[in-house]
C-alpha atoms as a PDB file:
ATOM      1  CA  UNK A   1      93.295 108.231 114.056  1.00  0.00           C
ATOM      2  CA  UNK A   2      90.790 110.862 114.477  1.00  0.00           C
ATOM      3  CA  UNK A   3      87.263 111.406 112.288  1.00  0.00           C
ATOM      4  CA  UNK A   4      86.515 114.710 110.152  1.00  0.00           C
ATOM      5  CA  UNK A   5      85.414 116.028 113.058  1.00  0.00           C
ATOM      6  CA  UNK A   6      88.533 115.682 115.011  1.00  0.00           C
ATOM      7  CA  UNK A   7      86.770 112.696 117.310  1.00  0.00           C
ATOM      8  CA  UNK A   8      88.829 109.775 118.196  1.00  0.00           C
ATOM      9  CA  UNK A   9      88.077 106.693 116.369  1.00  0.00           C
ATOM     10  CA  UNK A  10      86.721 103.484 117.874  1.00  0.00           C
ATOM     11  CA  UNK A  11      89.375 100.778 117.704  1.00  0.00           C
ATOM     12  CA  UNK A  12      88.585  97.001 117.807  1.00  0.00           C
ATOM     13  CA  UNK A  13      90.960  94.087 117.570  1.00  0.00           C
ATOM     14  CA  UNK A  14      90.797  90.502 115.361  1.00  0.00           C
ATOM     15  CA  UNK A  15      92.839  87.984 117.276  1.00  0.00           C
ATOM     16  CA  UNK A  16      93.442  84.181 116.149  1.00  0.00           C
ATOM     17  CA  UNK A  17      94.684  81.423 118.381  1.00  0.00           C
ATOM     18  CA  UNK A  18      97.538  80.011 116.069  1.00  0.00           C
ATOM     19  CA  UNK A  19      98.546  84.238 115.471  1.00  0.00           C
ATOM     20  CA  UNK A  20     101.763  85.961 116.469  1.00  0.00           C
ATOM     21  CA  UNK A  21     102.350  85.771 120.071  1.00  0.00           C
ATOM     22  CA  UNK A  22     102.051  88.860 121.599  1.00  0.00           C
ATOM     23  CA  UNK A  23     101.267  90.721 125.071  1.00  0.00           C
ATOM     24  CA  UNK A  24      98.335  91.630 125.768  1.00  0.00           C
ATOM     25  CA  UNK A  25      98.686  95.139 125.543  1.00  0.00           C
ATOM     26  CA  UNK A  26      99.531  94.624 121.286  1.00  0.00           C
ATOM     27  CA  UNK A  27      97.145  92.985 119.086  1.00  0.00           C
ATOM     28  CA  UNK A  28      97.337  91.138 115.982  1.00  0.00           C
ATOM     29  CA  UNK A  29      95.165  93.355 113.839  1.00  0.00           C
ATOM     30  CA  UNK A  30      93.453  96.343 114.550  1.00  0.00           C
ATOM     31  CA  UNK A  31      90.613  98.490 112.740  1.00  0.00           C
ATOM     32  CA  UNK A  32      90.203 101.946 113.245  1.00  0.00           C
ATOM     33  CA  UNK A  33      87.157 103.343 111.007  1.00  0.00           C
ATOM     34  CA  UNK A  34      88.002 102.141 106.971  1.00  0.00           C
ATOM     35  CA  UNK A  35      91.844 101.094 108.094  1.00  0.00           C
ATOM     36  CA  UNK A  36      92.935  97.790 109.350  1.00  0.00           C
ATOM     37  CA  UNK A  37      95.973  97.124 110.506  1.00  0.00           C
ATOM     38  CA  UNK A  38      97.954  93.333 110.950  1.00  0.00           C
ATOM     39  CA  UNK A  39     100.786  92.958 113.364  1.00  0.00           C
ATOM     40  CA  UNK A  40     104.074  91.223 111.103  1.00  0.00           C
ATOM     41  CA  UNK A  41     103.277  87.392 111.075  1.00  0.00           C
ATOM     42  CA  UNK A  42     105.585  84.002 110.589  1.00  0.00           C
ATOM     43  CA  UNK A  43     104.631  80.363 110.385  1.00  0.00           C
ATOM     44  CA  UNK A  44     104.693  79.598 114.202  1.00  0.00           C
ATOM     45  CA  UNK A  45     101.760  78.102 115.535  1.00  0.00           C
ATOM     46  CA  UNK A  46     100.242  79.065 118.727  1.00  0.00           C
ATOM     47  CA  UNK A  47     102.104  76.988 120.708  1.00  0.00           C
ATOM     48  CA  UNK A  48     105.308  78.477 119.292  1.00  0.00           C
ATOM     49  CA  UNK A  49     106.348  75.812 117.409  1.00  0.00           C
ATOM     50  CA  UNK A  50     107.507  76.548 113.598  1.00  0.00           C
ATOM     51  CA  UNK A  51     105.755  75.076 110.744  1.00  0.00           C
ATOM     52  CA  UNK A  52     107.539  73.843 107.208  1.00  0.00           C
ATOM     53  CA  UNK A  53     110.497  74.858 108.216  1.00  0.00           C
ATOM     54  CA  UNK A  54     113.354  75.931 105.580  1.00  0.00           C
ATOM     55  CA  UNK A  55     110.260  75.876 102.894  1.00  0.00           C
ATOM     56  CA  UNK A  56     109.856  79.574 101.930  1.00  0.00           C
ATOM     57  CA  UNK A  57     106.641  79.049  99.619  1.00  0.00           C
ATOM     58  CA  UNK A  58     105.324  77.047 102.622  1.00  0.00           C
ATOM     59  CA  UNK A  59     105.302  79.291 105.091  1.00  0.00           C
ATOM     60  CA  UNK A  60     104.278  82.002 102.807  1.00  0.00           C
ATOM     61  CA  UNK A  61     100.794  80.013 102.165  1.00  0.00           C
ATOM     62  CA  UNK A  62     100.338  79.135 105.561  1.00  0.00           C
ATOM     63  CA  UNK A  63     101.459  83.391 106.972  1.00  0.00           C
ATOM     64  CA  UNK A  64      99.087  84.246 104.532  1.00  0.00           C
ATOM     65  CA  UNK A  65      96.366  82.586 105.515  1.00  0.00           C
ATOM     66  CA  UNK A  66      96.741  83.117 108.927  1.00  0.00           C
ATOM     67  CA  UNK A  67      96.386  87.082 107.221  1.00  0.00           C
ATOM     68  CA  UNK A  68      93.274  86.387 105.633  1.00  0.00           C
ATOM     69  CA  UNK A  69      91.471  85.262 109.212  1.00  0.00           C
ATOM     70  CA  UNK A  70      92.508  88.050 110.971  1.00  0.00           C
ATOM     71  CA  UNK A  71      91.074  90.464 108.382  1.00  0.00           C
ATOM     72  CA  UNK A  72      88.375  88.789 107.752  1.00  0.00           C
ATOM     73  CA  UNK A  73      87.135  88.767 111.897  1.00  0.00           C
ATOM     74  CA  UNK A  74      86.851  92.590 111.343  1.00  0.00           C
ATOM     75  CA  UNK A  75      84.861  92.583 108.141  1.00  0.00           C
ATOM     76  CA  UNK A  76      87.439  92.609 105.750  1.00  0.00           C
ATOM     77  CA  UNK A  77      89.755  90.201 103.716  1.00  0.00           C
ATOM     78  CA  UNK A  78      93.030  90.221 101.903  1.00  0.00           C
ATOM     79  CA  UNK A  79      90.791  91.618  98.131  1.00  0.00           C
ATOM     80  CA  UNK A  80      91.208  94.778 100.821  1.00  0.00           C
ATOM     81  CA  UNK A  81      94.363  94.681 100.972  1.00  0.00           C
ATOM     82  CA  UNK A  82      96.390  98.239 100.004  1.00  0.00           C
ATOM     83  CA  UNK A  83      99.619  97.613 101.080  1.00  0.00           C
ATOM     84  CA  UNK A  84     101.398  94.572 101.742  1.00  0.00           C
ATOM     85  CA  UNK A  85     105.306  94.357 103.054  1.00  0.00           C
ATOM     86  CA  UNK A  86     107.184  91.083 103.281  1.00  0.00           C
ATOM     87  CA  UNK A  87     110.790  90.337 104.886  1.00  0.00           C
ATOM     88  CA  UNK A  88     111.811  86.911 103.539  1.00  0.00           C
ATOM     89  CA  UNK A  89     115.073  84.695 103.757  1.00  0.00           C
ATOM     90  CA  UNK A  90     116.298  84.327 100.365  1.00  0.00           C
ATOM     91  CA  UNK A  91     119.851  84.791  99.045  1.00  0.00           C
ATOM     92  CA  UNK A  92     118.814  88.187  96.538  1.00  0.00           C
ATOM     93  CA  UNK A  93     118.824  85.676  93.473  1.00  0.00           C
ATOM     94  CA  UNK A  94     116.306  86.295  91.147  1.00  0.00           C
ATOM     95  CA  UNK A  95     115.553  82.446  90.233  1.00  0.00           C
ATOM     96  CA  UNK A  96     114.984  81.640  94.232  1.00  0.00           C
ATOM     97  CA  UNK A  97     112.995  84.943  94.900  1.00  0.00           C
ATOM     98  CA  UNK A  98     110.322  83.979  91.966  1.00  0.00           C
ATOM     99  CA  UNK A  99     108.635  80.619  93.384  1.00  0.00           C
ATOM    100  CA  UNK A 100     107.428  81.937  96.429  1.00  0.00           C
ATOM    101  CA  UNK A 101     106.823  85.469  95.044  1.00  0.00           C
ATOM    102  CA  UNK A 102     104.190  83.548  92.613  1.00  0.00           C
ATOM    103  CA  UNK A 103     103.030  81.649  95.935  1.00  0.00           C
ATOM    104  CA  UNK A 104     102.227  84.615  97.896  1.00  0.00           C
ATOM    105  CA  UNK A 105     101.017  86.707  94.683  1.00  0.00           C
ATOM    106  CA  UNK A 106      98.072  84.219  94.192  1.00  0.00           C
ATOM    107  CA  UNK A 107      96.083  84.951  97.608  1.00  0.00           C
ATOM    108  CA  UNK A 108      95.792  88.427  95.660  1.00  0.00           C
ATOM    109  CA  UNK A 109      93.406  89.835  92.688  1.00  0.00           C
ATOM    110  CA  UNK A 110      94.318  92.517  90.900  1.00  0.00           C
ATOM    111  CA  UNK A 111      94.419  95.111  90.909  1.00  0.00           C
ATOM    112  CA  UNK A 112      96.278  94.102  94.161  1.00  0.00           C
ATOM    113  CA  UNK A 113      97.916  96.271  96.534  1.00  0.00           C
ATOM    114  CA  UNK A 114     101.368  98.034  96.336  1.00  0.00           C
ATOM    115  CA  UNK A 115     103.890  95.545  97.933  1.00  0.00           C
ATOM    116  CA  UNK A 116     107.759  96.065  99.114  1.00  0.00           C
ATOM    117  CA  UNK A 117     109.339  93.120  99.124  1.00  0.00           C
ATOM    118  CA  UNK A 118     112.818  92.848 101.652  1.00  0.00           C
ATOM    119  CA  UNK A 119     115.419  90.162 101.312  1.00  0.00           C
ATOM    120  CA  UNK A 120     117.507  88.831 104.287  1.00  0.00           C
ATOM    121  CA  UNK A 121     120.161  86.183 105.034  1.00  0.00           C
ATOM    122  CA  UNK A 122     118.108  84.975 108.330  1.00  0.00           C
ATOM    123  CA  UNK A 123     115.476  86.196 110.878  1.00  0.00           C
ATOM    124  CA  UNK A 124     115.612  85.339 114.649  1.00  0.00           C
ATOM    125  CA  UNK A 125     115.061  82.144 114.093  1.00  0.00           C
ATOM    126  CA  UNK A 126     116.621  78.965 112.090  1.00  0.00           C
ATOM    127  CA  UNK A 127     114.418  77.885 109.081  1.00  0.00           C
ATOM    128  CA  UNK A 128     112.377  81.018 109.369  1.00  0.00           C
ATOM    129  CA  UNK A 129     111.742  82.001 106.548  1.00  0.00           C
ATOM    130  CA  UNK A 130     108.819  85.437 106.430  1.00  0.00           C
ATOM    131  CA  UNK A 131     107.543  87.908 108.656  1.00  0.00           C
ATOM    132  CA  UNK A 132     104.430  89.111 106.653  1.00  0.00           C
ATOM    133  CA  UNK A 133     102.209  92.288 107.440  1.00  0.00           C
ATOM    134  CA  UNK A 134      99.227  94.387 105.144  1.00  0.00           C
ATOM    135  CA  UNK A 135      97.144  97.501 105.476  1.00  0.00           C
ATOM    136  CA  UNK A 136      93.906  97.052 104.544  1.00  0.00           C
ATOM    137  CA  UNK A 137      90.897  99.229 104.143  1.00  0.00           C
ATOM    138  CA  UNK A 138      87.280  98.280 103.864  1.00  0.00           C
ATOM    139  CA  UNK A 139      84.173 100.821 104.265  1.00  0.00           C
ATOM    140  CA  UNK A 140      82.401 100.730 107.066  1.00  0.00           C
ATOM    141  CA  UNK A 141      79.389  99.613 105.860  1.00  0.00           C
ATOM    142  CA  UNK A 142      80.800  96.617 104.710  1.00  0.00           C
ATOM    143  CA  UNK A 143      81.495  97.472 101.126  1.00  0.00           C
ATOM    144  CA  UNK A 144      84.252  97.542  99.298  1.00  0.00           C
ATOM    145  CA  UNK A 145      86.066 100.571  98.824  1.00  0.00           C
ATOM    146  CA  UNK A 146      86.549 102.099  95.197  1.00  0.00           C
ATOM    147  CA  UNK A 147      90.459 102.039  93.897  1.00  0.00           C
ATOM    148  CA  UNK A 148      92.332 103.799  91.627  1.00  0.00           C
ATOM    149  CA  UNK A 149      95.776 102.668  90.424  1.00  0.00           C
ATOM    150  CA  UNK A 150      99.186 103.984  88.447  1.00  0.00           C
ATOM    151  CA  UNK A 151     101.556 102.174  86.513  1.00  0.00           C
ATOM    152  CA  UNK A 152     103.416 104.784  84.354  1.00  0.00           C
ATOM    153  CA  UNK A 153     104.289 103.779  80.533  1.00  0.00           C
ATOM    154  CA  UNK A 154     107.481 102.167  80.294  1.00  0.00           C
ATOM    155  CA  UNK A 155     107.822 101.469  84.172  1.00  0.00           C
ATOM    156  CA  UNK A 156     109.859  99.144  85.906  1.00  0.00           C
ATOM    157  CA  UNK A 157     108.440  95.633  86.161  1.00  0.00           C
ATOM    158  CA  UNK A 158     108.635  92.072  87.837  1.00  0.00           C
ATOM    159  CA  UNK A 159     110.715  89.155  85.880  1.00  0.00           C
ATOM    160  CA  UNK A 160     107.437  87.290  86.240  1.00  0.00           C
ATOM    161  CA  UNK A 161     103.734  88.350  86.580  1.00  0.00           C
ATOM    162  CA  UNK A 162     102.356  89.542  89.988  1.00  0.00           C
ATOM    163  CA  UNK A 163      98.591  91.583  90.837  1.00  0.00           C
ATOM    164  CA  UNK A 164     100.430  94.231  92.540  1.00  0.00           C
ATOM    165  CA  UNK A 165     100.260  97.618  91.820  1.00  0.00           C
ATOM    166  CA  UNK A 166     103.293 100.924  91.827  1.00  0.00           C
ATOM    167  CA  UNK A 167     100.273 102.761  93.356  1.00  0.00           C
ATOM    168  CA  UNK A 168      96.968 102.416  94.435  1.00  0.00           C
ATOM    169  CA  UNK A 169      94.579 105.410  96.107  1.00  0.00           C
ATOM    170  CA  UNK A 170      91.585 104.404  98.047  1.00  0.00           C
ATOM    171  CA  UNK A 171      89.844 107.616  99.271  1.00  0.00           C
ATOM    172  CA  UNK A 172      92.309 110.331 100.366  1.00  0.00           C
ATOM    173  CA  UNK A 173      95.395 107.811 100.850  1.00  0.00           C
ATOM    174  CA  UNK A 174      98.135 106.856  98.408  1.00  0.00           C
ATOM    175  CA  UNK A 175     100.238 103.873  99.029  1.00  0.00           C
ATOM    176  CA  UNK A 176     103.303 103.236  96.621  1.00  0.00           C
ATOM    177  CA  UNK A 177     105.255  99.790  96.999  1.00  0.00           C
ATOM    178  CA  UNK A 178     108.422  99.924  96.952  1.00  0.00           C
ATOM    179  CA  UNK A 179     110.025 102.010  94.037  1.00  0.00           C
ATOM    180  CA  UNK A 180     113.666 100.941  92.653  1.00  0.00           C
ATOM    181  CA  UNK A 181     116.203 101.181  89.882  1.00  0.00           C
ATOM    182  CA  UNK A 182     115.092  98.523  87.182  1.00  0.00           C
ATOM    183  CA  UNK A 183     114.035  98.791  83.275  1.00  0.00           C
ATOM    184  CA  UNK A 184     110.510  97.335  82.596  1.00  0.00           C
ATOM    185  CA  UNK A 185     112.165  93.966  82.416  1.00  0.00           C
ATOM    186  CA  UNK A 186     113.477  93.774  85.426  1.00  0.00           C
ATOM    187  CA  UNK A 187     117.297  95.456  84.836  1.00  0.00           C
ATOM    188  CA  UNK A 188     119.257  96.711  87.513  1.00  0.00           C
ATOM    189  CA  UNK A 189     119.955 100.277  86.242  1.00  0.00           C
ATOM    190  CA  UNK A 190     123.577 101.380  87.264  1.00  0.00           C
ATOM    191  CA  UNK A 191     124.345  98.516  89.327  1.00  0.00           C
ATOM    192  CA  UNK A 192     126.373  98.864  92.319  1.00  0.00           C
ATOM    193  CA  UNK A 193     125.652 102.700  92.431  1.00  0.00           C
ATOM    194  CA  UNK A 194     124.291 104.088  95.139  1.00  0.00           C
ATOM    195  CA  UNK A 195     123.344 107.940  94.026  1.00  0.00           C
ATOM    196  CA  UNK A 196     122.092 106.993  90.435  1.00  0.00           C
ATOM    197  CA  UNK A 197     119.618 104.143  91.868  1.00  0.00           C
ATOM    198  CA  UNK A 198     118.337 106.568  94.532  1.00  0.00           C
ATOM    199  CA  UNK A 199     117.738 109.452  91.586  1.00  0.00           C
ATOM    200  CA  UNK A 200     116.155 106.687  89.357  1.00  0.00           C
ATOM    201  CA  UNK A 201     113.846 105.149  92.451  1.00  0.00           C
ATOM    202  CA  UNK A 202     112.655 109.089  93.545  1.00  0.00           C
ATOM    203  CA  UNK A 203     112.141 110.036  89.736  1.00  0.00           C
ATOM    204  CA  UNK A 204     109.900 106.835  89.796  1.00  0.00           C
ATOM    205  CA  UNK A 205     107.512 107.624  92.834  1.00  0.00           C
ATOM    206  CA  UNK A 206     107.090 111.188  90.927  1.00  0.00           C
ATOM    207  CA  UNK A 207     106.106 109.540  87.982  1.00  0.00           C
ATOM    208  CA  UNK A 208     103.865 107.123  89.832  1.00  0.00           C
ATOM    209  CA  UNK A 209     102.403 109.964  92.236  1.00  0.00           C
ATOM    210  CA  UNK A 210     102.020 112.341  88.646  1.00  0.00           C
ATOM    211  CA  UNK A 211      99.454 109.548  87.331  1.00  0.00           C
ATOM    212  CA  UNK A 212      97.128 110.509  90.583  1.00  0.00           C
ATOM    213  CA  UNK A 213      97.869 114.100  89.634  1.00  0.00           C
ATOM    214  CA  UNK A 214      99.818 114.478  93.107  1.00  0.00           C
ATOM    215  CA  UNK A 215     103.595 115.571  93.579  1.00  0.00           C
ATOM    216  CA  UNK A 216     106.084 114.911  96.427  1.00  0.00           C
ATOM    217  CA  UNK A 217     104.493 117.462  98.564  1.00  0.00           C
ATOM    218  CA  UNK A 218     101.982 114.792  99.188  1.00  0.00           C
ATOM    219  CA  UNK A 219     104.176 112.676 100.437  1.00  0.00           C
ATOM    220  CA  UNK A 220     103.618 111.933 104.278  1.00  0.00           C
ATOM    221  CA  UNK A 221     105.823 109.076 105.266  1.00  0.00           C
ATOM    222  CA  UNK A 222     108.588 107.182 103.484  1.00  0.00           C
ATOM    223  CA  UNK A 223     110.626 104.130 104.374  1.00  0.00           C
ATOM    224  CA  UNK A 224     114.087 103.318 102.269  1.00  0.00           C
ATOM    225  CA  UNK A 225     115.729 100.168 102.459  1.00  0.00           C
ATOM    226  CA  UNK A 226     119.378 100.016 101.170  1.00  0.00           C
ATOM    227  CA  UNK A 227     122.510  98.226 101.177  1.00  0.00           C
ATOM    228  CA  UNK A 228     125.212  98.718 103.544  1.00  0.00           C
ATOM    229  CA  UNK A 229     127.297  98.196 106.604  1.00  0.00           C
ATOM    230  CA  UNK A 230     129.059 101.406 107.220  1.00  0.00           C
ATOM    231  CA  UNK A 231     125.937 103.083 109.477  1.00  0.00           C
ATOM    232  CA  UNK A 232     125.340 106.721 108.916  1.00  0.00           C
ATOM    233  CA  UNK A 233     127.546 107.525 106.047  1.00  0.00           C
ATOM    234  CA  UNK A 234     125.036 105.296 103.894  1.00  0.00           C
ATOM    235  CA  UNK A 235     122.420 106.471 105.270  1.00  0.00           C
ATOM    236  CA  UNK A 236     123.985 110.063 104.245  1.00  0.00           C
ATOM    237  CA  UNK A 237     124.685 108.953 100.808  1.00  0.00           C
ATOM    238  CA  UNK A 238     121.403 108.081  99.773  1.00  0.00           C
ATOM    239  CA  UNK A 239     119.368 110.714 102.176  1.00  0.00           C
ATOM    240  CA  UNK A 240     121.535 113.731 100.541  1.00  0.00           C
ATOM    241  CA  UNK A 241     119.935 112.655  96.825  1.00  0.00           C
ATOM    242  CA  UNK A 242     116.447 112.142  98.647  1.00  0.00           C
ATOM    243  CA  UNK A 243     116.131 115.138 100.457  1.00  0.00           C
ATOM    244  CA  UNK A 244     116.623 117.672  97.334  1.00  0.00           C
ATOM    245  CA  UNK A 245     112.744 116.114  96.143  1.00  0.00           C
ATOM    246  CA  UNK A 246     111.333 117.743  98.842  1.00  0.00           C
ATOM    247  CA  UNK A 247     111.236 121.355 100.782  1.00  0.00           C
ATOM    248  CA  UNK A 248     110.294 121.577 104.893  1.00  0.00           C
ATOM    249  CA  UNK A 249     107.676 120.168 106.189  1.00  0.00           C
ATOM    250  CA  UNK A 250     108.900 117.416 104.606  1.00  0.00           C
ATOM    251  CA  UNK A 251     107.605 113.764 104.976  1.00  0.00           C
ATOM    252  CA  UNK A 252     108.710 111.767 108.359  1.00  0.00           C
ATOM    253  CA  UNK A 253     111.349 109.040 106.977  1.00  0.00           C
ATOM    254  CA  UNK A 254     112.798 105.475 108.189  1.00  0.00           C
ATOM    255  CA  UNK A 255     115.870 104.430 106.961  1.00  0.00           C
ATOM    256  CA  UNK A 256     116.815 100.991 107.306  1.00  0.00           C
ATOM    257  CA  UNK A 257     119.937  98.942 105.711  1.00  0.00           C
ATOM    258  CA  UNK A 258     120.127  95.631 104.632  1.00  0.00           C
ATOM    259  CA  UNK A 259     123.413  93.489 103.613  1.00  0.00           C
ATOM    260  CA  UNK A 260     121.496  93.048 100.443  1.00  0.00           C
ATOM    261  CA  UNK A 261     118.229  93.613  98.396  1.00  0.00           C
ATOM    262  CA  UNK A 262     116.405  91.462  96.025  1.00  0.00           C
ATOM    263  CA  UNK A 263     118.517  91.962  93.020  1.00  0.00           C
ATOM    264  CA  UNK A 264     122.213  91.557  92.792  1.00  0.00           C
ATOM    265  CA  UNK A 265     123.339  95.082  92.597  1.00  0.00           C
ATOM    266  CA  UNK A 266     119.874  96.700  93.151  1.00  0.00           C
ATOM    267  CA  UNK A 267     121.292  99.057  96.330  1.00  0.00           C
ATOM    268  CA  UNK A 268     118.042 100.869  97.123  1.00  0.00           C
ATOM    269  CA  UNK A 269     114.313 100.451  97.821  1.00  0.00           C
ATOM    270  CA  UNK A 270     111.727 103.436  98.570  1.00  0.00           C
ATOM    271  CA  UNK A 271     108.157 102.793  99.588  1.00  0.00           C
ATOM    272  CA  UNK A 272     105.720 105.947 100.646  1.00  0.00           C
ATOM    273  CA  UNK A 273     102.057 107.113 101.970  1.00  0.00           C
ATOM    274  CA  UNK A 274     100.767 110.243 100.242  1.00  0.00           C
ATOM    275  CA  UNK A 275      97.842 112.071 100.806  1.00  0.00           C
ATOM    276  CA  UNK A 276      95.861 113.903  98.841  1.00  0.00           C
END
């Protein structure tokens, strides 16, 4: 990251002793000027030994704390927080997704940041049950920085109450969580269908990005996370609808699949950075 004035910015690292193990070359949360940075966390101690588990909303409290300490050794704390991203183990069901979505959602105030939320049948290792990770950004003078948010009329919504936000812009940056096919109560719109999700989920980060008076050529970076086993060719399938929101230079994109996503038949998940 580089200052208005093209200098380099002066990094430092927060590092905990029961934190991800890491070598020494990586660290578990960085700040670079207003941004800070934590490395994906779990509920192993520092010792390497895994706490609660099996116990989802467990680990989620005790990940999230271990969030909170890092950011708070560099002057900041999870209130910062503009963009949070969580890989659980859960089975996509909406009943099993809500407990420890409510868990995690009360270390939060709103308006919280924009979150993606990723569903998998197992991480490396048995009864682990989160890897956990936020951007965060905090002036450097200590204060709190000034947000804006968007949450379109009519959007799509949670089954259940949560402080996050479809967007939130703090300074020049824009971070959407992840956008999908759902009605405001939390229907999959034309389940099982791969194209008509993706045109749903893209029409909703325009809407989203419209209420910050931005468009897609704002659009920097942009992860999708969809379901499917057949490599390329579903990568293809959804990247063909994507690509006709945009014209070159284009946003860099990460496209990632999963055997399934949070809601039975929800195919598709889009999170992006914008700049204004």
């Amino acid at each position: 990251m580089r200052g208005q004035n093209g200098e380099r910015l002066a990094r430092s690292a927060s590092w905990i002793a029961d934190g991800v193990r890491l070598p020494a070359a990586f660290s578990q949360a960085i700040r670079c000027g207003q941004m800070l940075f934590t490395s994906g966390h779990t509920a192993e101690d520092g010792a390497g030994a895994l706490l609660a588990a099996g116990d989802l909303p467990a680990q989620s409290r005790i990940v999230l704390d271990k969030l909170q300490r890092l950011l708070q050794g560099r002057g900041a704390d999870l209130f910062d927080a503009v963009k949070s991203n969580v890989f659980n183990v859960e089975p996509g069901e909406q009943e099993v997704w809500k407990e420890a979505a409510l868990v995690r959602a009360s270390h939060f105030r709103e308006p919280g940041p924009a979150a993606t939320g990723l569903s998998l049948p197992c991480l490396p290792r048995d009864g682990m049950m989160l890897r956990y990770d936020v951007i965060a950004m905090r002036g450097e003078d200590g204060a709190r920085l000034p947000r804006a948010t968007s949450w379109p009329t009519g959007h799509w919504d949670w089954p259940v109450h949560l402080p996050y936000r479809h967007g939130l812009k703090v300074g020049d940056l824009v971070f959407l969580g992840g956008q999908v096919s759902l009605t405001s109560k939390g229907e999959v719109i034309d389940p099982g269908e791969m194209k008509a999700q993706t045109e749903t989920a893209m029409a909703n980060i325009e809407k989203v990005l419209a209420e910050f008076g931005l468009g897609m050529e704002q659009v920097v970076k942009i992860n999708t996370f969809y379901v499917g086993n057949r490599g390329q060719q579903d990568l293809l399938e959804n990247a063909s609808v994507r690509s006709r929101f945009y014209r070159a230079p284009g946003p860099a994109s990460t496209g990632i699949s999963f055997p399934y996503l949070a809601y039975e038949d929800m195919l598709i998940e889009i999170d992006c950075i914008a700049m204004v």
